[in-house]
Protein backbone atom coordinates (compact mmCIF):
# COMPACT_ATOMS: atom_id res chain seq x y z
CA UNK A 1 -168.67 105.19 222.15
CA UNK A 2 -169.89 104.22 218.52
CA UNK A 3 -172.07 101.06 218.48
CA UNK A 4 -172.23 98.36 215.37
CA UNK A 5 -175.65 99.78 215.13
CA UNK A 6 -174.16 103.74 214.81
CA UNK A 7 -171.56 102.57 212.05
CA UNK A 8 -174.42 100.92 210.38
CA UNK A 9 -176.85 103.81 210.27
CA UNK A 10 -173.95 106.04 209.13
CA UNK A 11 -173.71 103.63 206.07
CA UNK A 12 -177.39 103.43 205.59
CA UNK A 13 -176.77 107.30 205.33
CA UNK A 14 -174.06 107.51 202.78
CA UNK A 15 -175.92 105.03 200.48
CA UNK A 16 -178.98 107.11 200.94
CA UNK A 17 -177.11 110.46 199.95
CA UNK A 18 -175.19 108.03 197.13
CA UNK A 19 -178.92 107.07 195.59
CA UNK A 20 -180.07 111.29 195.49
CA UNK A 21 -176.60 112.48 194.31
CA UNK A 22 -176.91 114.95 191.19
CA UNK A 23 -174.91 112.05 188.96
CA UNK A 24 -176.73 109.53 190.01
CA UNK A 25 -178.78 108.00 186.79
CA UNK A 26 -181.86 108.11 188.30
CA UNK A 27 -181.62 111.65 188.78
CA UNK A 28 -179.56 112.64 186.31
CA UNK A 29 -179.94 110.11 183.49
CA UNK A 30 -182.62 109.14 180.58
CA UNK A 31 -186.22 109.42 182.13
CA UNK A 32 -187.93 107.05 179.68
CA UNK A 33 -185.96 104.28 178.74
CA UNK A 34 -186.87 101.09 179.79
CA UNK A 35 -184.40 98.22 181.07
CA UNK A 36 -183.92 95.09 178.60
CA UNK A 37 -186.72 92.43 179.12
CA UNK A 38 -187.92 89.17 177.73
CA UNK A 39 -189.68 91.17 174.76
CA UNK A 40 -185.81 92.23 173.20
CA UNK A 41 -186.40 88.49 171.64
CA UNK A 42 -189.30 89.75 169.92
CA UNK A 43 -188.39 93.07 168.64
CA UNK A 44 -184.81 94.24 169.80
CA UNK A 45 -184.34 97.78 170.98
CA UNK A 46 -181.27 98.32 169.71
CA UNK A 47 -182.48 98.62 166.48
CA UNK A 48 -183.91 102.29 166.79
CA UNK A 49 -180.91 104.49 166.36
CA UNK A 50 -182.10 106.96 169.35
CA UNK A 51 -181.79 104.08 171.61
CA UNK A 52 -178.79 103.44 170.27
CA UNK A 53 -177.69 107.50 170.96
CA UNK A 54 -179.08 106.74 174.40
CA UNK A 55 -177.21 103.85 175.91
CA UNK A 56 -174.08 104.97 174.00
CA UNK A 57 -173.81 108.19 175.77
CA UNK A 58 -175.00 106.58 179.33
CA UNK A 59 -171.73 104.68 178.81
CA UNK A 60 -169.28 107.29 178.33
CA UNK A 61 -170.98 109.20 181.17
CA UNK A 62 -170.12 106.26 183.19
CA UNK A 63 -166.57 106.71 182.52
CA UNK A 64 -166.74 110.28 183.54
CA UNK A 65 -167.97 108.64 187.14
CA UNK A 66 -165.51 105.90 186.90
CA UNK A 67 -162.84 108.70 187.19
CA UNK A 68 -164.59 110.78 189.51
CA UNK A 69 -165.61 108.09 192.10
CA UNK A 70 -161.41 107.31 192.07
CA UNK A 71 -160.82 110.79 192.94
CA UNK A 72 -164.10 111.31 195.44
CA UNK A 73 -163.07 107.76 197.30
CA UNK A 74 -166.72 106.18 196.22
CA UNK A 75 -165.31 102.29 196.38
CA UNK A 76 -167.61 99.55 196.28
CA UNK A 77 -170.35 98.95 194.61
CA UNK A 78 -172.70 100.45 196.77
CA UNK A 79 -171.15 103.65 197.20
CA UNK A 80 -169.87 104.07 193.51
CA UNK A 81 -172.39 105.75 190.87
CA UNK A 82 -170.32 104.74 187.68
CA UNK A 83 -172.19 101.08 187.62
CA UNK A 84 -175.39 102.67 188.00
CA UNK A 85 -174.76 103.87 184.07
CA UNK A 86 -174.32 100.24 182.61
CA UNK A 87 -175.91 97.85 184.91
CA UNK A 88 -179.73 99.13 183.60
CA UNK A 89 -178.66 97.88 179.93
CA UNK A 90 -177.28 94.48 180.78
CA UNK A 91 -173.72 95.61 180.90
CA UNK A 92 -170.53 94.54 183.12
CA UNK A 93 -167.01 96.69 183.36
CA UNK A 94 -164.57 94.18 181.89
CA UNK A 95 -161.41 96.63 182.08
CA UNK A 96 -160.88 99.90 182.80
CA UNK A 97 -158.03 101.79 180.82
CA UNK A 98 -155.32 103.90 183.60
CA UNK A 99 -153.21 106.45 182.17
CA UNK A 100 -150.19 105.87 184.04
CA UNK A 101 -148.85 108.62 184.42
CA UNK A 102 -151.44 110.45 186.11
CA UNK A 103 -153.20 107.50 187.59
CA UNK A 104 -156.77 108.60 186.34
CA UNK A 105 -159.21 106.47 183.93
CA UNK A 106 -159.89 107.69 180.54
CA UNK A 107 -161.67 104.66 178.59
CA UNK A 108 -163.59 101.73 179.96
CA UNK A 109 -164.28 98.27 178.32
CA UNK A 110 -168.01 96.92 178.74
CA UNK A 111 -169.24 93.47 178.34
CA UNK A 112 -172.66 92.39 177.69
CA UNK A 113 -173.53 90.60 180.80
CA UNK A 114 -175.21 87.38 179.77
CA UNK A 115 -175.63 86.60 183.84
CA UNK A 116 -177.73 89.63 184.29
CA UNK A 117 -179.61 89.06 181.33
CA UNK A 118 -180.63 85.49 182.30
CA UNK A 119 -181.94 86.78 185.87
CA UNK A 120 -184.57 89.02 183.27
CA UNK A 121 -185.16 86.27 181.08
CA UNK A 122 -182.97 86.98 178.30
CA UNK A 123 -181.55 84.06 176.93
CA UNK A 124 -179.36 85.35 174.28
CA UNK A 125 -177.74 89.19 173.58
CA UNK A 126 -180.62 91.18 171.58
CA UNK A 127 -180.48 92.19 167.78
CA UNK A 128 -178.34 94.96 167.27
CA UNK A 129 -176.22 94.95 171.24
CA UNK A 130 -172.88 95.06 170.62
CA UNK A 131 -170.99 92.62 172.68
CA UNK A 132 -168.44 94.95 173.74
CA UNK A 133 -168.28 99.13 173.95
CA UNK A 134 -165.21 100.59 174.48
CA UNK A 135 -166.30 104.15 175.61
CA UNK A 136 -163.68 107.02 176.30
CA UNK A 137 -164.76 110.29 178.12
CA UNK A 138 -163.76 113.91 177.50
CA UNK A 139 -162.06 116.51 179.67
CA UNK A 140 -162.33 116.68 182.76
CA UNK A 141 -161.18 120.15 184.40
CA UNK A 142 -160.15 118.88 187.77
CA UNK A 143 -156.71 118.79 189.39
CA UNK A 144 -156.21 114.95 189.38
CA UNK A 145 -156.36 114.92 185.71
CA UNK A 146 -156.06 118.55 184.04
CA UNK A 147 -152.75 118.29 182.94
CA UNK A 148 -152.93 115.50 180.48
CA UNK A 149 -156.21 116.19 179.41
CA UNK A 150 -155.46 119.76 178.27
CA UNK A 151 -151.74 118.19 177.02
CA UNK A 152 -153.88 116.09 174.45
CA UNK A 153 -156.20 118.99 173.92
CA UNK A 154 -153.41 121.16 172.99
CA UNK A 155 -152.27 118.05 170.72
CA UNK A 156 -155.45 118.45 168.46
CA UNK A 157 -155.85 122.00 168.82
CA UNK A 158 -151.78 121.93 166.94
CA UNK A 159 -151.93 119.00 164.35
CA UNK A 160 -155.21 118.11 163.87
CA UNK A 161 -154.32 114.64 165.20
CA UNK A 162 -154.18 112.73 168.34
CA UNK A 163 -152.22 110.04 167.06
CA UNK A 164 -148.83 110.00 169.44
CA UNK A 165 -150.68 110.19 172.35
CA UNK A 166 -150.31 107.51 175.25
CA UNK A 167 -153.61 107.08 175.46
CA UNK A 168 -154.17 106.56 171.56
CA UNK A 169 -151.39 103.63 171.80
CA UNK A 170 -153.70 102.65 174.69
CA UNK A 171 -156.60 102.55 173.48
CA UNK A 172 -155.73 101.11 169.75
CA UNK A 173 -154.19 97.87 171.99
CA UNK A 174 -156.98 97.60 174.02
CA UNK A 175 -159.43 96.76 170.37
CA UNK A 176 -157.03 95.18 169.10
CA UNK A 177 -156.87 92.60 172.19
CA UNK A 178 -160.56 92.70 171.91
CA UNK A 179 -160.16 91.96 168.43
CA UNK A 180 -157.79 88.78 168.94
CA UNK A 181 -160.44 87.08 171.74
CA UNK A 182 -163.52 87.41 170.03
CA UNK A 183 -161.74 86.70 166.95
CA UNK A 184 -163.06 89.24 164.79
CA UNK A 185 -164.08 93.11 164.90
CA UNK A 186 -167.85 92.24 164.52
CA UNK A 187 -170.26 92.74 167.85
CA UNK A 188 -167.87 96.01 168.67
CA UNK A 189 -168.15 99.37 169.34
CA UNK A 190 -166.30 102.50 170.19
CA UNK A 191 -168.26 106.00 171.39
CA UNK A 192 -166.58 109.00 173.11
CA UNK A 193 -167.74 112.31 174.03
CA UNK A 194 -165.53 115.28 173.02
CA UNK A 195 -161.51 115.09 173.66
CA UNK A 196 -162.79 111.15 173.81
CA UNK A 197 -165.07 111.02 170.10
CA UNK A 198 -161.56 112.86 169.10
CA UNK A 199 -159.80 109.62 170.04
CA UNK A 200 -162.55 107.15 168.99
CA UNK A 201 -162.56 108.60 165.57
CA UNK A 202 -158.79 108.71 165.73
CA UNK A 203 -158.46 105.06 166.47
CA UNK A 204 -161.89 104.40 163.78
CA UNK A 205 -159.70 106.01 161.46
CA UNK A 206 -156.34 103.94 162.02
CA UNK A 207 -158.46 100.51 161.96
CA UNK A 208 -160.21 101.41 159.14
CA UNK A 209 -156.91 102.27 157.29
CA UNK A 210 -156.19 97.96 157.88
CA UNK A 211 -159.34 97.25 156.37
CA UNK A 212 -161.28 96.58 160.06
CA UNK A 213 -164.20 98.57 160.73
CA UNK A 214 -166.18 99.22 163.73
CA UNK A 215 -169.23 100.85 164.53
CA UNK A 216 -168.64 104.08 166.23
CA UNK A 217 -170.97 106.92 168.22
CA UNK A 218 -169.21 110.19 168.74
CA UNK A 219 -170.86 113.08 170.57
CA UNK A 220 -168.97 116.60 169.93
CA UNK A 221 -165.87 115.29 168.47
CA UNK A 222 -163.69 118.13 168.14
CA UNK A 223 -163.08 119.76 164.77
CA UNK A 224 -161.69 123.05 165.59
CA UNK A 225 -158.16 123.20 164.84
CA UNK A 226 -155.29 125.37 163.02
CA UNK A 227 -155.03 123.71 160.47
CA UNK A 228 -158.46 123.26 159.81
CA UNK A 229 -159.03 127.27 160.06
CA UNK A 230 -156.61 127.82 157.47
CA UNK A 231 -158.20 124.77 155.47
CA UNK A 232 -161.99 127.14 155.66
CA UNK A 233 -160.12 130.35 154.47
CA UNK A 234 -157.88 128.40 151.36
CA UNK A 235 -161.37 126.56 150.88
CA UNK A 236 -163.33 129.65 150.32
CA UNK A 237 -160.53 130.96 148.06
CA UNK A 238 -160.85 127.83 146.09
CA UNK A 239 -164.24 127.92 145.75
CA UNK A 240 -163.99 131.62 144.01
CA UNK A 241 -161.38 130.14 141.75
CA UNK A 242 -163.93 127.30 140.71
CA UNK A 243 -166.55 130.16 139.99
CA UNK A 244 -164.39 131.65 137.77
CA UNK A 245 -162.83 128.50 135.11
CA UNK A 246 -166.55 127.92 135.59
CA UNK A 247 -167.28 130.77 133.11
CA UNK A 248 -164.12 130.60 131.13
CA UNK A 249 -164.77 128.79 127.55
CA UNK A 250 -163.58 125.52 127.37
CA UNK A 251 -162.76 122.96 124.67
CA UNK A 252 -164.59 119.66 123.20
CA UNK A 253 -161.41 117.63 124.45
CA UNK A 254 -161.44 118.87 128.06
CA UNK A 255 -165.60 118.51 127.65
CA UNK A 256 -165.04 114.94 126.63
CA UNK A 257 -162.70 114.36 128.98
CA UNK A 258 -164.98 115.85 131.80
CA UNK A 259 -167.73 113.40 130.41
CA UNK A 260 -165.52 110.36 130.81
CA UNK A 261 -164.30 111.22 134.53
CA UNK A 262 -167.84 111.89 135.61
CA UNK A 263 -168.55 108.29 134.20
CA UNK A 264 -166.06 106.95 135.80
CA UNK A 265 -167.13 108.87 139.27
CA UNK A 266 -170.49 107.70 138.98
CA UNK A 267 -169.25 104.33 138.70
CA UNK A 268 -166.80 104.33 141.78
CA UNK A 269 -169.77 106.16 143.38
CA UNK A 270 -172.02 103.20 143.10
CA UNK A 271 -169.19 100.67 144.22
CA UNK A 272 -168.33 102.51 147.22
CA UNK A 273 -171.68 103.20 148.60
CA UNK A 274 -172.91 99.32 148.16
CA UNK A 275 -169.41 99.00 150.05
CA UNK A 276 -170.60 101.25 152.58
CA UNK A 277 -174.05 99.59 153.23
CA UNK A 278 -172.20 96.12 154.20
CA UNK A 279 -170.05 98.36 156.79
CA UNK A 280 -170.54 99.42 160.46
CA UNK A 281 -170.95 103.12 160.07
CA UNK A 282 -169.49 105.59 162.14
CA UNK A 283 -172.40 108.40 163.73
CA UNK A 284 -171.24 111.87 164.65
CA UNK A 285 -173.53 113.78 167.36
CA UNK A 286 -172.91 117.66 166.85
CA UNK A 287 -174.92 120.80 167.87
CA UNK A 288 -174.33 124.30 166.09
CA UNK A 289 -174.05 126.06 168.69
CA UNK A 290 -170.80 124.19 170.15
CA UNK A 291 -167.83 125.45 168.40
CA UNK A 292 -165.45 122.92 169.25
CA UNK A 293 -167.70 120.76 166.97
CA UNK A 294 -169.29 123.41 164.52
CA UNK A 295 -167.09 122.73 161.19
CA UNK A 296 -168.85 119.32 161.17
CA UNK A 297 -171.77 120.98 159.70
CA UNK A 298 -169.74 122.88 157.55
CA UNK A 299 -170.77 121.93 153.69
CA UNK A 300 -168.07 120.71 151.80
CA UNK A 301 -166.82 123.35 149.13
CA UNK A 302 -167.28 120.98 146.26
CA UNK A 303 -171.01 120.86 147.24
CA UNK A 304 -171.71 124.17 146.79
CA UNK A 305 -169.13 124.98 143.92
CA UNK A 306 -172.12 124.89 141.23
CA UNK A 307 -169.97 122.70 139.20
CA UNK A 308 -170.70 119.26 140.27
CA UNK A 309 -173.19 118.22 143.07
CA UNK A 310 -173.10 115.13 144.83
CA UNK A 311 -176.52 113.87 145.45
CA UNK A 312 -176.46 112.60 149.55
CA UNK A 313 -178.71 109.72 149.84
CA UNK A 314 -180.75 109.43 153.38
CA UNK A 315 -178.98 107.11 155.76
CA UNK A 316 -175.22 108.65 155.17
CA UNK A 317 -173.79 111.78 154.76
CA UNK A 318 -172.76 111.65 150.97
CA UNK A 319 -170.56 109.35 149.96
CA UNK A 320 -168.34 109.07 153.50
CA UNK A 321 -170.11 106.18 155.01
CA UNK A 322 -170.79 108.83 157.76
CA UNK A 323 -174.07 109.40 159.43
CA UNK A 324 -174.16 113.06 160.79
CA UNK A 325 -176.69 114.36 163.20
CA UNK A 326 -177.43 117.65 163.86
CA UNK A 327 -179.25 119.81 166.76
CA UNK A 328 -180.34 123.30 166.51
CA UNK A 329 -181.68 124.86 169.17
CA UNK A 330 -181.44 128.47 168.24
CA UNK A 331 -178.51 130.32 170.48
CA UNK A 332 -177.39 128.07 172.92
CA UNK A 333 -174.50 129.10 175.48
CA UNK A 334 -171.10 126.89 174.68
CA UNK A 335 -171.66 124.48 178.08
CA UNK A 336 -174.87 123.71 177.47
CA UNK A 337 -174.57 123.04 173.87
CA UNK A 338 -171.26 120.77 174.44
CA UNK A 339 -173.06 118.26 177.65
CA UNK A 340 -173.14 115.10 177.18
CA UNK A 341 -176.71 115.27 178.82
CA UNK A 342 -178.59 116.45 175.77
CA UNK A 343 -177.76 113.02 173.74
CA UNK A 344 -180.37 111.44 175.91
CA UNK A 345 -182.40 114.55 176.73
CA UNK A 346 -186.78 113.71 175.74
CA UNK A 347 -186.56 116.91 174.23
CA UNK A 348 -183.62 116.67 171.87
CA UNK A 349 -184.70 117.16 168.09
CA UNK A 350 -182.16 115.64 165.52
CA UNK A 351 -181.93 115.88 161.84
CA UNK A 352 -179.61 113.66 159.75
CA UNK A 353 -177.59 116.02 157.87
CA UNK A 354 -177.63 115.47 154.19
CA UNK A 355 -175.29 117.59 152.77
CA UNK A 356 -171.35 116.46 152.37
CA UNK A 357 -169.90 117.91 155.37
CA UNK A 358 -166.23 119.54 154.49
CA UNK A 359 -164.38 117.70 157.27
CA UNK A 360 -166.05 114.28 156.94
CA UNK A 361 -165.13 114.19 153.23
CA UNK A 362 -161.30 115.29 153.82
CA UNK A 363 -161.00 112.77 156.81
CA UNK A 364 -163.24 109.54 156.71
CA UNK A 365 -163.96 109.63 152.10
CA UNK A 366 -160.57 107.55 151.42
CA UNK A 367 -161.35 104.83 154.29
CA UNK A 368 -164.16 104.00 151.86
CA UNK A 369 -162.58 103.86 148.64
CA UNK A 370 -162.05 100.39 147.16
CA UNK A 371 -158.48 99.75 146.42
CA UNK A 372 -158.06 97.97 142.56
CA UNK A 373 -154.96 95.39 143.65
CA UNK A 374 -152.08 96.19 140.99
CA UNK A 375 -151.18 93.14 138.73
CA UNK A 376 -148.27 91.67 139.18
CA UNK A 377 -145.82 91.10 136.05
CA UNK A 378 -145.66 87.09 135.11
CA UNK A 379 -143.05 85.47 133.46
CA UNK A 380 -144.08 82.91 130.76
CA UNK A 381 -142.54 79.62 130.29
């Protein structure tokens, strides 16, 4: 016969097994980062962009558990490890976004938790904390959710796009509800890790396209694609091509004329990147040893044409109001250079890439470009 005091031990049990499991984020997570305190009032953590890296990829690890404690049966609080992942940073789940057809969550909405803050002395939300993360995870190879993962994967891997999706249409409601109740874009962010930064960039791209810009960390957002193969091989042609009118002779007019475009680059150029500095910036996470991510870091063709160069300033990546980091570790196998883990590894070693990154420019360059309004034709009386 099984006493109160047998079902209670048995609990006792799981939750002990819960605490030592290999996702749990004392085990698994960031070893030295220290839970928000009374001293964010004085100088705010989330002002040091590694920090930033940190807590952003915490949360789209947590949505990876929110999906795997549905399909493991790990209800409750105590039993679940997904909270473990936001509740250190002063963070609640607000909503968590179901793809209905499969039944399995791919994005989560977070909340800065004032209630949890006050219990640490935190009166108000810290310099820098967003009020609300929207974080979307990646692929998940399991049986519950396969199918539509690898369905969207396929998507990208086609057209270069992930717009069409149910979960895009998804997603882009949920900000834009977000949007309507805190009356503004400001305070939010989006992050992702691979198939998910695909998405988050996707949706950066759309709201950005309406003139609404978020801030946005994406960890190995995918960039290998069809069309973007075919893009490196007509790029590299192109790039001969410029060589070559390079040392044809030209005339004064087209030299003029090439003197009074470059003016007027130079001039657009200093517009848009005061424009830039005024705008939540978008940072892409990418190691070169991950392929699905690699043509991040590839230069842009105009770069290295040796007809023009584009000086890139530190804090962006050229002129696309991008910030692009970089690890290099040497060969790395594909796994280990695509985990989420290494965003909040002690040992990771970033560098901001400086150099105009080919697919940045093509995709994220026009979002920044400051549209003259046409003038209208009047009628005089």
């Amino acid at each position: 016969m099984r006493t109160y005091w047998s079902f209670g031990k048995n609990s006792r049990e799981r939750n002990h097994s819960f605490q030592h499991h290999p996702k749990a984020f004392h085990v698994f997570g960031p070893r030295h980062i220290s839970s928000p305190g009374w001293r964010e009032l004085i100088s705010s953590s989330w002002k040091d962009e590694s920090y930033q890296r940190v807590v952003m990829a915490c949360f789209v690890q947590a949505v990876y558990l929110l999906e795997l404690d549905r399909q493991e049966n790990r209800n409750g609080t105590e039993a679940a490890l997904a909270p473990q992942w936001w509740t250190p940073f002063k963070y609640k789940l607000v909503e968590a976004l179901v793809d209905e057809r499969d039944g399995s969550i791919f994005a989560a909405v977070l909340e800065w938790d004032q209630t949890a803050a006050l219990a640490d002395f935190i009166p108000i939300r810290p310099i820098g904390a967003p009020k609300v993360v929207l974080a979307i995870r990646g692929t998940l190879l399991k049986n519950p959710t396969i199918r539509r993962d690898i369905e969207d994967d396929l998507r990208y891997l086609a057209w270069e796009s992930l717009k069409g999706s149910f979960r895009f249409d998804r997603i882009l409601s949920a900000l834009k509800s977000i949007f309507f109740n805190l009356q503004g874009s400001k305070n939010v962010s989006i992050t992702g890790h691979s198939l998910g930064a695909g998405f988050a960039l996707e949706v950066y791209k759309a709201l950005a396209a309406e003139g609404t810009y978020v801030e946005a960390h994406l960890f190995n957002p995918p960039s290998v694609s069809l069309a973007m193969s075919l893009r490196i091989l007509s790029g590299k042609a192109g790039f001969v091509w410029k060589r070559f009118k390079s040392m044809l002779p030209s005339n004064s007019e087209y030299q003029s004329r090439s003197v009074a475009e470059g003016a007027a680059e130079a001039t657009e150029s200093r517009i848009t990147s005061e424009l830039k500095q005024m705008l939540p910036m978008a940072h892409l996470y990418v190691n070169t040893s991950d392929y699905i991510c690699c043509y991040y870091n590839y230069p842009d063709g105009v770069q290295n044409s040796g007809i023009k160069e584009r000086e890139a300033k530190p804090g962006g990546n050229g002129l696309s109001g991008v910030k692009l980091f970089v690890v290099s570790k040497g060969k790395q196998r594909f796994l280990e250079a695509h985990r989420l883990k290494q965003w909040w590894s002690d040992d990771l070693e970033l560098q901001m890439a400086l150099n105009n990154s080919m697919l940045i420019s093509r995709q994220l360059n026009s979002l920044y470009i400051i549209q003259v309004p046409k003038q209208t034709q009047g009628y005089s009386l």
